[in-house]
N, C-alpha and C. Protein backbone atom coordinates (compact mmCIF):
# COMPACT_ATOMS: atom_id res chain seq x y z
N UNK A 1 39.29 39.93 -9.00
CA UNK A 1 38.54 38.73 -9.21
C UNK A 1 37.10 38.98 -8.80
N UNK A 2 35.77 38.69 -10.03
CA UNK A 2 34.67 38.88 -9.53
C UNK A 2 34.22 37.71 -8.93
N UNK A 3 33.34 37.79 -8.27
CA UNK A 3 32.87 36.28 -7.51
C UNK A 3 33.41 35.31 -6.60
N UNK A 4 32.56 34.44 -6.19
CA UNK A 4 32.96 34.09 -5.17
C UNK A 4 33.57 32.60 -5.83
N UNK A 5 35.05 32.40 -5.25
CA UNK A 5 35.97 31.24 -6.25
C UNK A 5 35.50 30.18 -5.49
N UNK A 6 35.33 28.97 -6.32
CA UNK A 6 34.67 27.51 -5.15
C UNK A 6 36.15 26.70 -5.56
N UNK A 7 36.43 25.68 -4.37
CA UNK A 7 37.12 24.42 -4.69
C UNK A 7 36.86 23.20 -4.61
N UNK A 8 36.51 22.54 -5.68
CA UNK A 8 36.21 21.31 -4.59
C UNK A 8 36.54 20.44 -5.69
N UNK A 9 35.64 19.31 -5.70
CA UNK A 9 35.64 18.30 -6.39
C UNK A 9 34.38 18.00 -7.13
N UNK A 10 34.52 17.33 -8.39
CA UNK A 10 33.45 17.00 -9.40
C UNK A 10 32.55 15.74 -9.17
N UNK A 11 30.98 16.33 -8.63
CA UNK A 11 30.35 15.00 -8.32
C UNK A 11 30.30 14.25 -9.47
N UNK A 12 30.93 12.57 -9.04
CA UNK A 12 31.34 11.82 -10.33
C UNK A 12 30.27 10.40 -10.12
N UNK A 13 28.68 10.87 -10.03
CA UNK A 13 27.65 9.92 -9.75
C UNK A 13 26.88 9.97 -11.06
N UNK A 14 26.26 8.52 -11.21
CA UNK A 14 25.68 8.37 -12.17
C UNK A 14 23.87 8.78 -11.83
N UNK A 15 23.32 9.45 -12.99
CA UNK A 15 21.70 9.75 -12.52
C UNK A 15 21.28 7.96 -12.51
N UNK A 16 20.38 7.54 -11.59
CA UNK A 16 19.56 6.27 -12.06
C UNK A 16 20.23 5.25 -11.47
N UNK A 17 21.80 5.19 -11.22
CA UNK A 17 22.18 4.38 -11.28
C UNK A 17 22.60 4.28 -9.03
N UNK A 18 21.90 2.68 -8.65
CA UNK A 18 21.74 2.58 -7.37
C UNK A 18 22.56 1.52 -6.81
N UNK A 19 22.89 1.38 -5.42
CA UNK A 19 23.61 -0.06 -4.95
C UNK A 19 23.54 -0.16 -3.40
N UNK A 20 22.95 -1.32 -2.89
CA UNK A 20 23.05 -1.18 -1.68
C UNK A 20 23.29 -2.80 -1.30
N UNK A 21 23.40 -2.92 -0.24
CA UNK A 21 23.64 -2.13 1.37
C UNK A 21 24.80 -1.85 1.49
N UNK A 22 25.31 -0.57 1.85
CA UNK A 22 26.62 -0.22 1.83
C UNK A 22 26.76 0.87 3.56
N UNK A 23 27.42 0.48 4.13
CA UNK A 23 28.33 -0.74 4.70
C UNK A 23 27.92 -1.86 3.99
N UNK A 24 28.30 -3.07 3.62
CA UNK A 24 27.69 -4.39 3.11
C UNK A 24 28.68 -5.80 3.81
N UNK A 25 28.53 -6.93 4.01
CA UNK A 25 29.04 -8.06 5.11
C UNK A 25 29.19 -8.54 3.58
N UNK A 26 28.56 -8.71 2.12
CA UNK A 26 29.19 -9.52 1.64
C UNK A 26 28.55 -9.34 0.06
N UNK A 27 27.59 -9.61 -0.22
CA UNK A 27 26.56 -9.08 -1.59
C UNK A 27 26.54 -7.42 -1.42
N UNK A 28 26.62 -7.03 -2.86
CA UNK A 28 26.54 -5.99 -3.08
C UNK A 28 25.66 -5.61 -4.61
N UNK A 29 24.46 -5.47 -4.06
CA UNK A 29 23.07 -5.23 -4.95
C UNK A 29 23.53 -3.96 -6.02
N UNK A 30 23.46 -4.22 -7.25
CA UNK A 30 23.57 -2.83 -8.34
C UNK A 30 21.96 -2.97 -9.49
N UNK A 31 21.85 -1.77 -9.48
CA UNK A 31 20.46 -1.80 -10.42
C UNK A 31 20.95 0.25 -10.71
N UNK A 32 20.58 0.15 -12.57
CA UNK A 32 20.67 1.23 -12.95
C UNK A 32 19.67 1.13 -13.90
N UNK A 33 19.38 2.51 -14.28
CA UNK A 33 18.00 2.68 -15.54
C UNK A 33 18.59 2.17 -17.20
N UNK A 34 19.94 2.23 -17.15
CA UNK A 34 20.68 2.20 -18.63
C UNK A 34 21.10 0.56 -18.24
N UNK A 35 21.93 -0.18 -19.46
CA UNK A 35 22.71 -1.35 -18.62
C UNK A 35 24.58 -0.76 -18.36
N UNK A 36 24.35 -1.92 -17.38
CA UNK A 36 25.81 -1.51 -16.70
C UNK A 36 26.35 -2.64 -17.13
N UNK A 37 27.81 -1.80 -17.91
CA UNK A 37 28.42 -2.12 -18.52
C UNK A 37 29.84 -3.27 -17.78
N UNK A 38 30.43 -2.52 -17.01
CA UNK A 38 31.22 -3.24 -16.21
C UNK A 38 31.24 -2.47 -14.51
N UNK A 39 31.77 -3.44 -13.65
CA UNK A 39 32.25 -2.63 -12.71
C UNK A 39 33.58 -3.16 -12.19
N UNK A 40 34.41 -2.70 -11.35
CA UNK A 40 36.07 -2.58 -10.91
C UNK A 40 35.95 -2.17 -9.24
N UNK A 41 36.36 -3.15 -8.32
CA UNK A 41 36.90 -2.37 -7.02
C UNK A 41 37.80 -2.26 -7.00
N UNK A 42 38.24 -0.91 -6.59
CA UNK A 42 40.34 -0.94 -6.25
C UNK A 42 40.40 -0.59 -4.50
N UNK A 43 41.34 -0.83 -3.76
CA UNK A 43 41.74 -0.62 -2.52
C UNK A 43 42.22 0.86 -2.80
N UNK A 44 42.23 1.09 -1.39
CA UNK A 44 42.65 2.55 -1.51
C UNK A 44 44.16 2.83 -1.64
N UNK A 45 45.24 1.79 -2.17
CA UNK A 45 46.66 1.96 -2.71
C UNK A 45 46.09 1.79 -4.13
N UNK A 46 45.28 2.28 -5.09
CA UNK A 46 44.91 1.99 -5.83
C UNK A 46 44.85 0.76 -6.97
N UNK A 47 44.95 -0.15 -6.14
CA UNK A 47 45.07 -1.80 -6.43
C UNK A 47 43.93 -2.34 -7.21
N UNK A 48 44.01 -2.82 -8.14
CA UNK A 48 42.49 -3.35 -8.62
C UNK A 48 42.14 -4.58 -7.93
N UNK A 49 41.16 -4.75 -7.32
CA UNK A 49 41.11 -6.48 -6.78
C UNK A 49 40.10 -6.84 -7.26
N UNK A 50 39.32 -6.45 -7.56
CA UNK A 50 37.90 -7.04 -8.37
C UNK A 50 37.49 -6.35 -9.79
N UNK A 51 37.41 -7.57 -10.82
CA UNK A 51 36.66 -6.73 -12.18
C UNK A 51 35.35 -7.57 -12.55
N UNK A 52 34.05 -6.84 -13.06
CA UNK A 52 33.19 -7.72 -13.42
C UNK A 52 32.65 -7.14 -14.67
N UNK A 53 32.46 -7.75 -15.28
CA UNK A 53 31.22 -7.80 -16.96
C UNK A 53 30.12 -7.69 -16.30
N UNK A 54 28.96 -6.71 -16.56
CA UNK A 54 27.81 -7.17 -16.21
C UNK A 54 26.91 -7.26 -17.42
N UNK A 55 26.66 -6.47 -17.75
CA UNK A 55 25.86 -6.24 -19.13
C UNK A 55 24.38 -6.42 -18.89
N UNK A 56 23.97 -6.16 -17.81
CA UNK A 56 22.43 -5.69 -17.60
C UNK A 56 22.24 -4.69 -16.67
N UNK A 57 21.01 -4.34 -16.31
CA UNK A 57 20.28 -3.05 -16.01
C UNK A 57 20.50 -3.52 -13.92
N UNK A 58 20.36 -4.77 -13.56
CA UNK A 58 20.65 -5.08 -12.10
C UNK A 58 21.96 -6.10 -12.26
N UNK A 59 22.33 -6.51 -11.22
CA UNK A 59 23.10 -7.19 -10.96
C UNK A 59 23.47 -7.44 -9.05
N UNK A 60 24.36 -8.56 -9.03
CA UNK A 60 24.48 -9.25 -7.51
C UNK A 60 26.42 -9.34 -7.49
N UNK A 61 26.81 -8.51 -6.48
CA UNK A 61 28.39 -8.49 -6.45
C UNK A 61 28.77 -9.13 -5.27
N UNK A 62 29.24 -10.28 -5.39
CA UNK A 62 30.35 -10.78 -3.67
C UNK A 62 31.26 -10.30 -3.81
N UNK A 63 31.43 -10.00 -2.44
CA UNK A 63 32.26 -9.01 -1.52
C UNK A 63 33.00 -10.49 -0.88
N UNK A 64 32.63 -11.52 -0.67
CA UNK A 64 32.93 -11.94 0.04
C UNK A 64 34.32 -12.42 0.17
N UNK A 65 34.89 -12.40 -0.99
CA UNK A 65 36.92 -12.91 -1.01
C UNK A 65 37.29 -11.23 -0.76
N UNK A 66 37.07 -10.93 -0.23
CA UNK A 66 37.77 -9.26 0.08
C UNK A 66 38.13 -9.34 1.37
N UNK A 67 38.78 -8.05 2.03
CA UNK A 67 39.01 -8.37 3.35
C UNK A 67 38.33 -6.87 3.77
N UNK A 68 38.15 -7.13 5.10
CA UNK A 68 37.05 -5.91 5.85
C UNK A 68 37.82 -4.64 5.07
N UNK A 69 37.21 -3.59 4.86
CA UNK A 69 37.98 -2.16 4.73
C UNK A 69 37.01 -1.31 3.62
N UNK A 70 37.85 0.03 3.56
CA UNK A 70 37.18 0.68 2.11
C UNK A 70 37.81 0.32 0.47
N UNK A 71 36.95 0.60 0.01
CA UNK A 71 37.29 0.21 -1.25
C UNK A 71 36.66 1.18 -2.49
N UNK A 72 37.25 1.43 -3.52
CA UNK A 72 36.22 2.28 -4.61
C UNK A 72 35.88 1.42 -5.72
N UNK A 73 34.60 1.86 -5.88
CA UNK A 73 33.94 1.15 -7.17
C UNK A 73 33.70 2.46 -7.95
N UNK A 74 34.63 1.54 -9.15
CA UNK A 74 34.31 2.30 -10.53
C UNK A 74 33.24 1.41 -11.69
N UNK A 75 32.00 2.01 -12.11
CA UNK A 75 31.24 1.55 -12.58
C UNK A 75 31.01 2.49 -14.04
N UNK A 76 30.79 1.44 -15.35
CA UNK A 76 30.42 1.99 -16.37
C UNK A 76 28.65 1.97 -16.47
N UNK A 77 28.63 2.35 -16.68
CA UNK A 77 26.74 2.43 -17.47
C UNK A 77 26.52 3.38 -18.89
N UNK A 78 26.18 2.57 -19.78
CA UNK A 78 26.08 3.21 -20.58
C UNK A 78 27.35 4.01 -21.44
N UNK A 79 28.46 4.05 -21.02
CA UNK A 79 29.75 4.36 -21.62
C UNK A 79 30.12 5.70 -20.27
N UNK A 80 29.34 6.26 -19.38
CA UNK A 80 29.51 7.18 -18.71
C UNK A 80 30.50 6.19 -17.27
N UNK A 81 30.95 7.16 -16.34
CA UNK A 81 31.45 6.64 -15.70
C UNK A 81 31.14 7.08 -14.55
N UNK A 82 31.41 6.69 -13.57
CA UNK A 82 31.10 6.72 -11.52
C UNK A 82 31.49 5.91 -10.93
N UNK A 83 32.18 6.98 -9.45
CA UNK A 83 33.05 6.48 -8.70
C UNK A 83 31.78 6.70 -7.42
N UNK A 84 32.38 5.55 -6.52
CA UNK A 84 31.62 5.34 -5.51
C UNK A 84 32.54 4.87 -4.10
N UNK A 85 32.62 5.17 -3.13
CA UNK A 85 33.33 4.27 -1.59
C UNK A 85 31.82 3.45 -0.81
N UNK A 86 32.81 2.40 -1.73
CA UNK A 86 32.35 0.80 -0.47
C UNK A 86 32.80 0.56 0.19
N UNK A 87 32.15 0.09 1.60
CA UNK A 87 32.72 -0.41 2.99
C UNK A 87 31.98 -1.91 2.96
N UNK A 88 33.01 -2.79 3.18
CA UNK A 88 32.62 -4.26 3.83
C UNK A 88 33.28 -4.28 5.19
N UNK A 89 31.99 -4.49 5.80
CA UNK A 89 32.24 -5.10 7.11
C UNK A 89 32.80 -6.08 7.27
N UNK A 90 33.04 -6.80 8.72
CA UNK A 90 33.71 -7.70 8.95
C UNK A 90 32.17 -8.95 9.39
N UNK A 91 31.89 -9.98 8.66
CA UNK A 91 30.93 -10.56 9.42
C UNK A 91 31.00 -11.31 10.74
N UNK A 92 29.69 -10.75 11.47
CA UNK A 92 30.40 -11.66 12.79
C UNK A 92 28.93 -12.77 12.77
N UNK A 93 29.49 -13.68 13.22
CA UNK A 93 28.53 -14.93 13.22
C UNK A 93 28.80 -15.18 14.75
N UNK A 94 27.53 -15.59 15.95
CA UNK A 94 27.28 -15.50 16.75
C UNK A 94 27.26 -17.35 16.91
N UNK A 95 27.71 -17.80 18.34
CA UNK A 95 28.27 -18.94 18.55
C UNK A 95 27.68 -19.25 19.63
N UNK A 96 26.61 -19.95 19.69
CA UNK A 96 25.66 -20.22 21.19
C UNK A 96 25.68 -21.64 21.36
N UNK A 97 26.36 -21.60 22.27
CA UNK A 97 26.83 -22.74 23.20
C UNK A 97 25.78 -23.13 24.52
């Protein structure tokens, strides 16, 4: 065998395509250069719990009917595809008495 054999995995990111704040408490900001087509969160038993239509170039995702944990977002843009791990926090709201 010539060379040196690699293993790994296929970076499965879109060029252009951005999302933040991740950790995120509840909104989850998407903006890409193409439009984005749809996006999908699944739990990590590969559960789908969220699907959305977007059909523009940004968009605004609640997090907020989810429960704290990781999650993957699968996002179309443009017919291409990308996988991503989202974390929602747990929000804590502060109680001053």
């Amino acid at each position: 065998m010539f060379g040196t054999p690699t293993i790994g995995v296929k970076d499965n990111a879109l060029a252009g395509f951005n999302f933040y704040p991740n950790p995120t408490n509840d909104v989850l900001n998407l903006s890409a250069k193409s439009n984005i087509e749809s996006v999908s969160l699944f739990n990590l038993l590969g559960q789908q719990v969220m699907s959305a239509k977007v059909g523009a170039t940004t968009s605004n995702i609640s997090l907020g009917s989810l429960a704290t944990g990781t999650y993957i977002m699968h996002v179309i843009v443009d017919g291409q595809i990308g996988t991503y791990k989202i974390t929602k926090n747990l929000i804590s709201k502060l109680i001053w008495i």
